[in-house]
C-alpha atoms as a PDB file:
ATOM      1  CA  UNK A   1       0.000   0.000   0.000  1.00  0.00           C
ATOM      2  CA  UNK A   2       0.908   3.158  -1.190  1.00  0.00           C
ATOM      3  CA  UNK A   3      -0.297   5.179   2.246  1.00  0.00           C
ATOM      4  CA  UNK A   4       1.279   6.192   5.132  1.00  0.00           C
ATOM      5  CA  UNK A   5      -0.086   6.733   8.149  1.00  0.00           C
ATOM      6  CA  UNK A   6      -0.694   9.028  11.252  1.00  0.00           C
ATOM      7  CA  UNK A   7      -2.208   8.366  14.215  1.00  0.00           C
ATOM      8  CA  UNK A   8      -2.996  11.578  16.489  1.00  0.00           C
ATOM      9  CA  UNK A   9      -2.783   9.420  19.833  1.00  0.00           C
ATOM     10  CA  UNK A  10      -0.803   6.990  20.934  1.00  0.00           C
ATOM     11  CA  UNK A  11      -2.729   4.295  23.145  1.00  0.00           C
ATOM     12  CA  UNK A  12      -3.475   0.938  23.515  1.00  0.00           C
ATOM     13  CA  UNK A  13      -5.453   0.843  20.535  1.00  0.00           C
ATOM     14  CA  UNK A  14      -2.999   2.873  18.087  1.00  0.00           C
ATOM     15  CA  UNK A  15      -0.725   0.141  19.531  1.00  0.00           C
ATOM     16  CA  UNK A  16      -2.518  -2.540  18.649  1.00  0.00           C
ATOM     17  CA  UNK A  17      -2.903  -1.314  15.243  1.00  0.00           C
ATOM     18  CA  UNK A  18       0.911  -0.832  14.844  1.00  0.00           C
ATOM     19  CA  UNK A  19       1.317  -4.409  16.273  1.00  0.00           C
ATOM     20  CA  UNK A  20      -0.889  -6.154  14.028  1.00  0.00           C
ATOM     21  CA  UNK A  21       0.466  -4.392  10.877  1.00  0.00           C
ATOM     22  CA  UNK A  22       3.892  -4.809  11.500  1.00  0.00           C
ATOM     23  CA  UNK A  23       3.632  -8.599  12.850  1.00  0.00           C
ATOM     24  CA  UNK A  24       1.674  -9.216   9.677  1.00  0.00           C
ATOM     25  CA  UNK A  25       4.220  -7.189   7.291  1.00  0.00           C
ATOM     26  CA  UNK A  26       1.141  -5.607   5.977  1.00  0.00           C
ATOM     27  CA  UNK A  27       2.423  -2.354   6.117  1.00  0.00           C
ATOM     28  CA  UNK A  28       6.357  -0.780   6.720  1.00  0.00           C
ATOM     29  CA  UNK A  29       7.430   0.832   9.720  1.00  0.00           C
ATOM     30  CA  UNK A  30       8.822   3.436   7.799  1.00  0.00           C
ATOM     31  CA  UNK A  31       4.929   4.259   6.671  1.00  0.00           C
ATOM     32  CA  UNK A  32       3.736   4.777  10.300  1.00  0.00           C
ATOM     33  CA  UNK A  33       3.722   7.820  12.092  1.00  0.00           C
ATOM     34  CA  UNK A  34       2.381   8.629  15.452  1.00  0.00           C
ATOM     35  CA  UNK A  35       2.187  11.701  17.607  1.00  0.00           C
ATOM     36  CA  UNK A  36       0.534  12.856  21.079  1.00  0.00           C
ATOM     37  CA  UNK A  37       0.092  15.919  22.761  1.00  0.00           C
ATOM     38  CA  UNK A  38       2.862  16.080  25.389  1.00  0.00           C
ATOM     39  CA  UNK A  39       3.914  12.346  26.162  1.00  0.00           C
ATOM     40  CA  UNK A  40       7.193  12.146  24.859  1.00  0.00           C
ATOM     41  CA  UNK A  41       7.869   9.214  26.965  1.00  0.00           C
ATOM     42  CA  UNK A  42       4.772   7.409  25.507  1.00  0.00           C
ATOM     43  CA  UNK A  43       6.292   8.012  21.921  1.00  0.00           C
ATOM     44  CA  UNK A  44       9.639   7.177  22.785  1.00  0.00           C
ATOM     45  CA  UNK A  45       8.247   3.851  23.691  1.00  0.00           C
ATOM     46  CA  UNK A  46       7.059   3.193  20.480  1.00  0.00           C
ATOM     47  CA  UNK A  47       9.707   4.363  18.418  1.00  0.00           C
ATOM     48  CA  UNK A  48      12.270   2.325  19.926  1.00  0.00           C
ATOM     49  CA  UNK A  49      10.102  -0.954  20.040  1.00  0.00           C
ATOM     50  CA  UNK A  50       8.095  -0.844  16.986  1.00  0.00           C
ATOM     51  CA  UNK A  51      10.853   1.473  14.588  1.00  0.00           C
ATOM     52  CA  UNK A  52       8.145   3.497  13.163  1.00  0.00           C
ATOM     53  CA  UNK A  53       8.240   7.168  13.612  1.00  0.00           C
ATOM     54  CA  UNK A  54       6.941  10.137  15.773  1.00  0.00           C
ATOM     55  CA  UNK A  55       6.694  14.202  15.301  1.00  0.00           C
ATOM     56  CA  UNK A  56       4.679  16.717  16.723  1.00  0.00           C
ATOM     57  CA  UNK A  57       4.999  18.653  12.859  1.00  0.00           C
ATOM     58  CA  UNK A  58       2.049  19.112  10.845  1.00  0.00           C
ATOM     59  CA  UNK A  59       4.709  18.594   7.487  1.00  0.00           C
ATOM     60  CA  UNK A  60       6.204  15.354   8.575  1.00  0.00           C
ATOM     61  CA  UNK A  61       2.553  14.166  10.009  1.00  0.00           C
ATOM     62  CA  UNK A  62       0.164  15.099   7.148  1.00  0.00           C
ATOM     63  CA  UNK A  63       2.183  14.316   3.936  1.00  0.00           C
ATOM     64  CA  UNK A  64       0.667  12.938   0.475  1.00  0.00           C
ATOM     65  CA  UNK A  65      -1.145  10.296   0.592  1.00  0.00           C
ATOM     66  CA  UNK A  66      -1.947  10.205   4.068  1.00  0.00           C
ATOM     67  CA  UNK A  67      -4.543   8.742   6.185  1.00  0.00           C
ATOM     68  CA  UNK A  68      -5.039  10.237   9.516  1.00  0.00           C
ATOM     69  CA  UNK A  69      -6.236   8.391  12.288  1.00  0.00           C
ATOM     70  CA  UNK A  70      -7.448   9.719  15.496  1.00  0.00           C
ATOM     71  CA  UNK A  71      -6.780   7.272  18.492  1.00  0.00           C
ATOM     72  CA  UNK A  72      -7.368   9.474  21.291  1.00  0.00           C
ATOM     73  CA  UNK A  73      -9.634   9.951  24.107  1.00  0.00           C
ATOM     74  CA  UNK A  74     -13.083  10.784  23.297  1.00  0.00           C
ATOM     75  CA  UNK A  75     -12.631  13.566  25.603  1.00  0.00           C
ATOM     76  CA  UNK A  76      -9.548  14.995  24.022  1.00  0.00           C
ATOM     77  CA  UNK A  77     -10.125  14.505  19.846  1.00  0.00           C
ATOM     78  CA  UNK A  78     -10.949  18.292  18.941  1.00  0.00           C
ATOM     79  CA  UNK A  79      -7.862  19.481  20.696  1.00  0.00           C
ATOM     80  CA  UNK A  80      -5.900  16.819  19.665  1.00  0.00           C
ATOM     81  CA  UNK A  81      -6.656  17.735  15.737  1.00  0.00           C
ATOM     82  CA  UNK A  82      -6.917  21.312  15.904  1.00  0.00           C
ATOM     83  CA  UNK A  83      -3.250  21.873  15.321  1.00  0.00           C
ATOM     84  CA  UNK A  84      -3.570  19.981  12.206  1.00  0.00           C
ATOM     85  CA  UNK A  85      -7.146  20.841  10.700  1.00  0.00           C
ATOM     86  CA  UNK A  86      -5.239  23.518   8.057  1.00  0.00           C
ATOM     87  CA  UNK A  87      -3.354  20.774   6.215  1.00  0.00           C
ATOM     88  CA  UNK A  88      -5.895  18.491   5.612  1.00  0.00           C
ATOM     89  CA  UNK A  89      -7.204  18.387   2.172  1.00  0.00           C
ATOM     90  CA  UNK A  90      -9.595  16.073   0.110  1.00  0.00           C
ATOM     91  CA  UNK A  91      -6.825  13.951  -0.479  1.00  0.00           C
ATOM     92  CA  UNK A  92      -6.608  13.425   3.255  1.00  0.00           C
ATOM     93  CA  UNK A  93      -9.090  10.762   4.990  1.00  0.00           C
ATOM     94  CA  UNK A  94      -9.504  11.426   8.470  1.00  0.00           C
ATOM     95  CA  UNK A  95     -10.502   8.090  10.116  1.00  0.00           C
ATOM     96  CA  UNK A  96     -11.744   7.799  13.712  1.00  0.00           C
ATOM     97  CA  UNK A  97     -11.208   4.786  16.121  1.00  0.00           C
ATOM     98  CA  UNK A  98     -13.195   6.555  19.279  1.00  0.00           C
ATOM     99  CA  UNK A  99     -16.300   5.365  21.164  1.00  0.00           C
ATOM    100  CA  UNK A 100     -18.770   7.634  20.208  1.00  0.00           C
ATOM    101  CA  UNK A 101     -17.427  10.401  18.076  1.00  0.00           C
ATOM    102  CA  UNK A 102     -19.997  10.949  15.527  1.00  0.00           C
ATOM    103  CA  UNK A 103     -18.670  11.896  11.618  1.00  0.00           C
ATOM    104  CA  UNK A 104     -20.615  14.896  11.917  1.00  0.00           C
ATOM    105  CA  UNK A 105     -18.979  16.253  14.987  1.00  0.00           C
ATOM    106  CA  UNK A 106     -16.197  15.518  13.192  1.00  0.00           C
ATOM    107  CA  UNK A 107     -17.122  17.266   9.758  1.00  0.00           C
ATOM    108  CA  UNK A 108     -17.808  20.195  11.682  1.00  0.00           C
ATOM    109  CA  UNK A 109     -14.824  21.180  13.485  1.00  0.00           C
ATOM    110  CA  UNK A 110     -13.007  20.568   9.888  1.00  0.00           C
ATOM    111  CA  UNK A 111     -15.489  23.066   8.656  1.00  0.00           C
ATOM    112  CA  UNK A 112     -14.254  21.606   5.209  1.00  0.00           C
ATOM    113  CA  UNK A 113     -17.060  18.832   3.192  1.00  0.00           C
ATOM    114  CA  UNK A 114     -14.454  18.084   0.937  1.00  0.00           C
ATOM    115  CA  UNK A 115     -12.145  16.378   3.532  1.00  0.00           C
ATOM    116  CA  UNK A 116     -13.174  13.045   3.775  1.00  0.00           C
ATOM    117  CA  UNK A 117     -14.417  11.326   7.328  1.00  0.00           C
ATOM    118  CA  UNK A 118     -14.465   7.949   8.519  1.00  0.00           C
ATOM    119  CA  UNK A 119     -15.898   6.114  11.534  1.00  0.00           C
ATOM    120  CA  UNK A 120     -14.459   2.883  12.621  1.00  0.00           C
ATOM    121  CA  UNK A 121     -14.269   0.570  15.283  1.00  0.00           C
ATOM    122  CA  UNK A 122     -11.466  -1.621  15.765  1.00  0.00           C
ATOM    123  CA  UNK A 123     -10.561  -4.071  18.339  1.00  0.00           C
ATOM    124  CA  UNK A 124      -7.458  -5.002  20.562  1.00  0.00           C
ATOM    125  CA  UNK A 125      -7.474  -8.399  18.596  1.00  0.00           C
ATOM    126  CA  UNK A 126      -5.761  -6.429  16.005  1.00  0.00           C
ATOM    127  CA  UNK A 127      -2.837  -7.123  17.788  1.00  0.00           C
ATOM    128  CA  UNK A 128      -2.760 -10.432  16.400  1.00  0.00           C
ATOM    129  CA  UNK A 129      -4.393  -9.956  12.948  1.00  0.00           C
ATOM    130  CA  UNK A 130      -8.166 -10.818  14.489  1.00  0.00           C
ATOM    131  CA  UNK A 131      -9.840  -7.792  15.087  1.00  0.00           C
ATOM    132  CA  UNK A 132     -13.497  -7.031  14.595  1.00  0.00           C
ATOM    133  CA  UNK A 133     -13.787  -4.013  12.664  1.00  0.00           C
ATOM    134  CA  UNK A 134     -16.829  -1.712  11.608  1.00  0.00           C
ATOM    135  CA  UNK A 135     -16.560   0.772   9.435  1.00  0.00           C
ATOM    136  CA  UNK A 136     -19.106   3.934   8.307  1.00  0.00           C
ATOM    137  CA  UNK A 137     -18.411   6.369   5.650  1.00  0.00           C
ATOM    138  CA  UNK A 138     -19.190  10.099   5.709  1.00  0.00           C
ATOM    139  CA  UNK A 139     -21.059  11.139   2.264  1.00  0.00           C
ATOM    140  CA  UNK A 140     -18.257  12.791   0.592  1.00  0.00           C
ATOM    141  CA  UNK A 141     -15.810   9.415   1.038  1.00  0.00           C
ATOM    142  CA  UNK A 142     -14.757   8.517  -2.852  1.00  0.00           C
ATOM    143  CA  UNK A 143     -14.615   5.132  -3.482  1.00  0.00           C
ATOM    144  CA  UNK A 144     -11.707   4.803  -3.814  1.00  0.00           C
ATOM    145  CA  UNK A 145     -10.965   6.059   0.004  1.00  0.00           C
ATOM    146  CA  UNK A 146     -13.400   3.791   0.755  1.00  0.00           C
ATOM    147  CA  UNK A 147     -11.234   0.873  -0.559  1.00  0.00           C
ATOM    148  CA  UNK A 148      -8.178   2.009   1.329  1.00  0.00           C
ATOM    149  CA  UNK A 149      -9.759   2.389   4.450  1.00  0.00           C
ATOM    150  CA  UNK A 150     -11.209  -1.454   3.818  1.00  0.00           C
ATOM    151  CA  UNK A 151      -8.195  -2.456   2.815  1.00  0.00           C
ATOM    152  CA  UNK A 152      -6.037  -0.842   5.571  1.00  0.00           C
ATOM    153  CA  UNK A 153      -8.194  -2.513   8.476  1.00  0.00           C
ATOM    154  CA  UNK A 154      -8.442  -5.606   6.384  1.00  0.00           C
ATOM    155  CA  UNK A 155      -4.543  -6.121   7.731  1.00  0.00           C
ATOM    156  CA  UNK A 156      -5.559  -6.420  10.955  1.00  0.00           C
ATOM    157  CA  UNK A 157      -8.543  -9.267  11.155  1.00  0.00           C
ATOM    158  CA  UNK A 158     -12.024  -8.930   9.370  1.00  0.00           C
ATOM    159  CA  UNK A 159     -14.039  -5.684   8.428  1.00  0.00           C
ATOM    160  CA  UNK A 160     -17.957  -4.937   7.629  1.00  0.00           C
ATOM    161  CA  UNK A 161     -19.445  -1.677   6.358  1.00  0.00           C
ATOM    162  CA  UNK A 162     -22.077  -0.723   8.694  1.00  0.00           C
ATOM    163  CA  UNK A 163     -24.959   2.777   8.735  1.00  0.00           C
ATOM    164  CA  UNK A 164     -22.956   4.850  11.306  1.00  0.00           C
ATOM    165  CA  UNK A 165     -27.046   4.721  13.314  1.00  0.00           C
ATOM    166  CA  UNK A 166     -25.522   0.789  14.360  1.00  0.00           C
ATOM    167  CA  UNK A 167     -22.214   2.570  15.439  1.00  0.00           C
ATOM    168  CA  UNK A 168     -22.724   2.439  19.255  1.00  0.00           C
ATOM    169  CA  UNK A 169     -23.625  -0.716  19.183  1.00  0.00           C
ATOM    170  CA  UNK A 170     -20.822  -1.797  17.323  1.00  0.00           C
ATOM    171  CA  UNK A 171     -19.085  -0.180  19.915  1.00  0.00           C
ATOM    172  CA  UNK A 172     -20.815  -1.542  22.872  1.00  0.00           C
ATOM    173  CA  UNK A 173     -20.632  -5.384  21.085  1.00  0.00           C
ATOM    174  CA  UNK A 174     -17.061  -6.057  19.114  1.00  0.00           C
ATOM    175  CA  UNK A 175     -15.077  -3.039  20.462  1.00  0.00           C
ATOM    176  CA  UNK A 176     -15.533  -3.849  24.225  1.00  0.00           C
ATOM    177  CA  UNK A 177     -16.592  -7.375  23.654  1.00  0.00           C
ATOM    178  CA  UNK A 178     -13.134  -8.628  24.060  1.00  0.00           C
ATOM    179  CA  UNK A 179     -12.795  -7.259  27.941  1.00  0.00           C
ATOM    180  CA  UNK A 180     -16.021  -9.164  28.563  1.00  0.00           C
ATOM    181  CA  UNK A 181     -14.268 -12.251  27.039  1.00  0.00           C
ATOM    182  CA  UNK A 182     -11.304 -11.934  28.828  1.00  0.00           C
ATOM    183  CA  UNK A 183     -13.360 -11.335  32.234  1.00  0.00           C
ATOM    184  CA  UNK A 184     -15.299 -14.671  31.495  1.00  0.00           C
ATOM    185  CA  UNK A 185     -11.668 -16.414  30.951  1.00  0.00           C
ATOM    186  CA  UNK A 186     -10.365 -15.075  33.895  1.00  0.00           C
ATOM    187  CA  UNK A 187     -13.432 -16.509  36.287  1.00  0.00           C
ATOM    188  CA  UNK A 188     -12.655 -19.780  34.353  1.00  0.00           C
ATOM    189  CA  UNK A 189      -8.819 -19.971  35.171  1.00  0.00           C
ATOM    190  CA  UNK A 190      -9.900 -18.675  38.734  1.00  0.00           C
ATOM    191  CA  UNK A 191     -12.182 -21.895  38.685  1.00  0.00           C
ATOM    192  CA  UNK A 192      -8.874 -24.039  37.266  1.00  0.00           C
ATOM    193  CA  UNK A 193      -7.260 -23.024  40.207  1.00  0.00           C
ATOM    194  CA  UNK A 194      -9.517 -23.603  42.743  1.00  0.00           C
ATOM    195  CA  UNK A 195      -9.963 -27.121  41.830  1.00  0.00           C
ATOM    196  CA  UNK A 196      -6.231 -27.719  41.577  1.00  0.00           C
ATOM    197  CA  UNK A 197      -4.963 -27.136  38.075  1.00  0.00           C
ATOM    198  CA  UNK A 198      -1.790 -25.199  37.403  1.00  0.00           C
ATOM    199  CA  UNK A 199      -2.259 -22.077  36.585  1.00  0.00           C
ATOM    200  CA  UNK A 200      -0.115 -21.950  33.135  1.00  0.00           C
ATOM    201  CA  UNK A 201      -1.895 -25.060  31.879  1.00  0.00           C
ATOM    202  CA  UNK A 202      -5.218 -23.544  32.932  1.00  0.00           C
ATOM    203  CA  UNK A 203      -4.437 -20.698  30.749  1.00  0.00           C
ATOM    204  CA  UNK A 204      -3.597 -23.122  28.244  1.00  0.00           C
ATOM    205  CA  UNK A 205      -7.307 -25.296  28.473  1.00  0.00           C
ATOM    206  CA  UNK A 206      -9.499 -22.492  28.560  1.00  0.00           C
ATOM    207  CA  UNK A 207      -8.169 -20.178  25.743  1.00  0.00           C
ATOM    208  CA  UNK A 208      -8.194 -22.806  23.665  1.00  0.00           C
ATOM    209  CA  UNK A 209     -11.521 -24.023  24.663  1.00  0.00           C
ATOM    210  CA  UNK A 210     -12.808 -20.356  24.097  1.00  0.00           C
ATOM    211  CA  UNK A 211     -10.564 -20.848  20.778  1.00  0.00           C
ATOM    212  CA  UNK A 212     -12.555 -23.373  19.594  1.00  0.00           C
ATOM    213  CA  UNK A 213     -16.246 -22.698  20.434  1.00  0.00           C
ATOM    214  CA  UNK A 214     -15.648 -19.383  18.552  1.00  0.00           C
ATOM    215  CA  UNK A 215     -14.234 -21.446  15.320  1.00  0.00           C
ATOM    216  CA  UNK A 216     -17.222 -23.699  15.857  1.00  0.00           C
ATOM    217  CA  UNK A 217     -20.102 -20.968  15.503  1.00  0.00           C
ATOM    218  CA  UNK A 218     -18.230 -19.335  13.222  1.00  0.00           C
ATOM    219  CA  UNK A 219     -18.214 -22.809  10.631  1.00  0.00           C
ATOM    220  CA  UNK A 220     -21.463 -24.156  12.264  1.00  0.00           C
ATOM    221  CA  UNK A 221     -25.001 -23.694  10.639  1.00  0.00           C
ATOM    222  CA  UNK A 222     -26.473 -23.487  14.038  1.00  0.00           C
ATOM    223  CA  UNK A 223     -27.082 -21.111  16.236  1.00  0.00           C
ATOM    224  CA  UNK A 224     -25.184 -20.927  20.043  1.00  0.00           C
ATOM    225  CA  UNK A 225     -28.335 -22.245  21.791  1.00  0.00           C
ATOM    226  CA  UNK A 226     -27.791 -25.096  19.547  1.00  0.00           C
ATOM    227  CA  UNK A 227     -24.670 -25.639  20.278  1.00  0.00           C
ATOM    228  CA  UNK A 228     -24.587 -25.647  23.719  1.00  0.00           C
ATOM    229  CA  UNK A 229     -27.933 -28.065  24.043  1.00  0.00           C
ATOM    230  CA  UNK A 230     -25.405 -30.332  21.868  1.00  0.00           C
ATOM    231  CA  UNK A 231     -23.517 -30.876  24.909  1.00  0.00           C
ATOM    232  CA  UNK A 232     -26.049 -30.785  27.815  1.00  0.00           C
ATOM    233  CA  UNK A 233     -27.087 -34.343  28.638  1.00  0.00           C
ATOM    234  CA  UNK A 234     -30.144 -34.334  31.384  1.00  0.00           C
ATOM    235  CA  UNK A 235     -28.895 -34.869  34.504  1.00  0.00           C
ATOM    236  CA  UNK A 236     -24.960 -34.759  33.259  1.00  0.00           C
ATOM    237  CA  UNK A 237     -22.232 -32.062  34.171  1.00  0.00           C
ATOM    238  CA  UNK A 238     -23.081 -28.888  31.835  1.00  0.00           C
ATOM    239  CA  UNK A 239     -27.002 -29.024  33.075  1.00  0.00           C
ATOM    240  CA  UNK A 240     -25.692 -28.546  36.361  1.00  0.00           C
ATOM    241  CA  UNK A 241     -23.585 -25.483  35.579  1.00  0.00           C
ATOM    242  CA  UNK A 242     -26.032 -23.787  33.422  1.00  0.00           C
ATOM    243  CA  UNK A 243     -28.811 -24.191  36.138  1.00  0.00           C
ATOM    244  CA  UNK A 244     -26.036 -21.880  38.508  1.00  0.00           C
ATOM    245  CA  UNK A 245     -25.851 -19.443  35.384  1.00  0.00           C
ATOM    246  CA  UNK A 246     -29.658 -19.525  35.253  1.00  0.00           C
ATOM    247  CA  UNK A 247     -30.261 -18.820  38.575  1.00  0.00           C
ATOM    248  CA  UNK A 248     -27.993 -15.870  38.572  1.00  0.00           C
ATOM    249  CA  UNK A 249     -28.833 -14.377  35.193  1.00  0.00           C
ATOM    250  CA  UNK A 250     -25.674 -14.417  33.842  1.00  0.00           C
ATOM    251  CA  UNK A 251     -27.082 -13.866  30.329  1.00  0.00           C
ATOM    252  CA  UNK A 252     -29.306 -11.348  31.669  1.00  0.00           C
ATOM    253  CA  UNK A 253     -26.396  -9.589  32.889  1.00  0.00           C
ATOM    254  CA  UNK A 254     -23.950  -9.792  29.840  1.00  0.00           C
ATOM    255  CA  UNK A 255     -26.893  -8.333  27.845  1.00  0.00           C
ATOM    256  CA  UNK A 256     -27.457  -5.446  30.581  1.00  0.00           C
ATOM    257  CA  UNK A 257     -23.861  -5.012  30.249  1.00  0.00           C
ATOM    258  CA  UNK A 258     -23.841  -4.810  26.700  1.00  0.00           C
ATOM    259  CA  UNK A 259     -26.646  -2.335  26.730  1.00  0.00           C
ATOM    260  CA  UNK A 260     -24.630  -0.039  29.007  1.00  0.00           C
ATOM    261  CA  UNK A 261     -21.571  -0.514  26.892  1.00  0.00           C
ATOM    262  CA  UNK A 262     -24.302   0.908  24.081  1.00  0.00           C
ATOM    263  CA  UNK A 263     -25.921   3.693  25.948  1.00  0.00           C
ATOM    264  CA  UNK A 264     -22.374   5.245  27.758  1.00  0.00           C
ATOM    265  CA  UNK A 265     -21.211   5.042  23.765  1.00  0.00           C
ATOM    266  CA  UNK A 266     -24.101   7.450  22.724  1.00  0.00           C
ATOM    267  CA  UNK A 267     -23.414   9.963  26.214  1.00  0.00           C
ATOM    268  CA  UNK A 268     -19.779  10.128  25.155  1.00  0.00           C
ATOM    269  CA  UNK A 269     -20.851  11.609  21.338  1.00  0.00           C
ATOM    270  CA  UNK A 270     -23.012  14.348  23.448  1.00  0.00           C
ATOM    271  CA  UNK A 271     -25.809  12.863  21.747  1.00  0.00           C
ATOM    272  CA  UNK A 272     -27.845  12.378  25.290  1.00  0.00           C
ATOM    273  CA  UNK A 273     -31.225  12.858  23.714  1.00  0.00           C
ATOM    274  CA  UNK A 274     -33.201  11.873  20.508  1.00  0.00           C
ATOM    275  CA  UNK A 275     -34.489   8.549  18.820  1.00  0.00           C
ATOM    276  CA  UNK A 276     -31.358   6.430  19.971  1.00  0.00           C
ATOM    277  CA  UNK A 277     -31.256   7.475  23.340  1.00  0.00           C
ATOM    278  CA  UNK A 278     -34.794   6.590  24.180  1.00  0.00           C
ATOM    279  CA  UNK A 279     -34.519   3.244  22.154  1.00  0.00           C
ATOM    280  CA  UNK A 280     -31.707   2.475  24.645  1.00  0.00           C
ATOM    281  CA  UNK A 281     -34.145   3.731  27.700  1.00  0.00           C
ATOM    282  CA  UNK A 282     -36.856   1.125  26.656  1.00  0.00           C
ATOM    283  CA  UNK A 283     -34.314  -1.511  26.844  1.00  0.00           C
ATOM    284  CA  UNK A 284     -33.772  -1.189  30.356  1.00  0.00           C
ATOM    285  CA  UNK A 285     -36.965  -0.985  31.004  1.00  0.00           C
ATOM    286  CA  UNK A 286     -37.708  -4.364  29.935  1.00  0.00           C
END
């Protein structure tokens, strides 16, 4: 790929990015830039382990054929891109990886249509090439932006275009639905433990578990209720557990969770009223 690119912030999820590029040779250190506001320390840390490079000037950041892509704090985006906002051009796709941020929020502090905007939403698993990613386009992305973009996150696991309405709860579903993942592995090894089993083999027997139930819906015609009355004998070991899980509402609460995950999504894109906020309402109510 012809591209280099930016990224205007410099945590865990411009990391992973980086990670999963490089590990994958998809793209060349030498195309990667990344810059923060004041942590030099931060960018030292990734200059020295990953080889790419880091400026704080709007020349060496935003050159031809550029993508930009803002991985910072929800809270601190229009600050962060300010400084930068004058050498953006059409030619320039600005591509967000924030909870929340909507492309029109964006669109207007560019106070430019022709620069083109793109929502995403990535997820830690790009690290190792299996990330999750959602993308929306703003109206005035060419298509041929749109296949760079595709391509570019294509490096780092699997991608589907999505109406930027379903981008909260792509947010609240693939881009935090690894932490819930990992929380349900780590009650699992905690369980391992308890009943004796080394902790480095328990590690071991539950990732890959987790490994291959996901391979297994993912090649499987039927659905995950299917699956999992495929292995529950009456009487037999997984009734048992699932009547604890039942009796605590463990699904209920992963989809309450979920929900949350959805609604705080919304509040962080100040949109806190409207259509999608009260859709969110009725869904606690039930």
């Amino acid at each position: 790929m012809k591209h280099n690119i930016t990224f205007i912030g410099a945590g865990a999820m411009a990391e992973s990015l980086i990670s999963g590029w490089l590990k994958k040779e998809y793209l060349d250190k030498k195309q990667i830039t990344v810059t923060n506001r004041s942590n030099d320390r931060r960018l030292q840390e990734l200059t020295q382990y990953y080889g790419i490079k880091s400026s704080r000037s709007a020349e060496e950041l935003i050159s031809p054929n550029t993508v930009v892509i803002l991985a910072c704090k929800p809270k601190d985006w229009k600050s962060a891109l300010e400084p930068y906002i004058s050498s953006l051009t059409k030619d320039t796709p600005v591509v967000s990886v924030m909870a929340g941020v909507t492309i029109e929020s964006i669109q207007e502090l560019l106070a430019n249509e022709d620069i083109p905007v793109i929502r995403t939403m990535p997820n830690t698993s790009a690290t190792v090439g299996a990330s999750m990613t959602t993308i929306s386009f703003g109206i005035t992305v060419t298509d041929n932006i749109k296949q760079v973009i595709n391509y570019i996150f294509k490096g780092v696991g699997e991608t589907a275009i999505v109406p930027e309405e379903q981008m909260d709860a792509m947010t609240a579903l693939t881009g935090t639905g690894p932490a819930y993942i990992y929380y349900l592995m780590e009650a699992m090894e905690m369980a391992a433990e308890q009943m004796g089993i080394d902790r480095t083999l328990a590690k071991t027997l539950v990732s890959q578990t987790l490994l291959g139930a996901s391979l297994r819906v993912q090649e499987s015609k039927d659905e995950p209720a299917q699956l999992y009355k495929q292995i529950m004998s009456p009487g037999g070991t997984t009734e048992a557990g699932f009547n604890v899980l039942k009796e605590n509402e463990v699904q209920q609460s992963i989809i309450a969770c979920i929900h949350r995950a959805w609604e705080r999504s919304v509040e962080l894109g100040g949109q806190t009223d409207g259509r999608k906020a009260q859709q969110i309402s009725k869904l606690f109510e039930r």
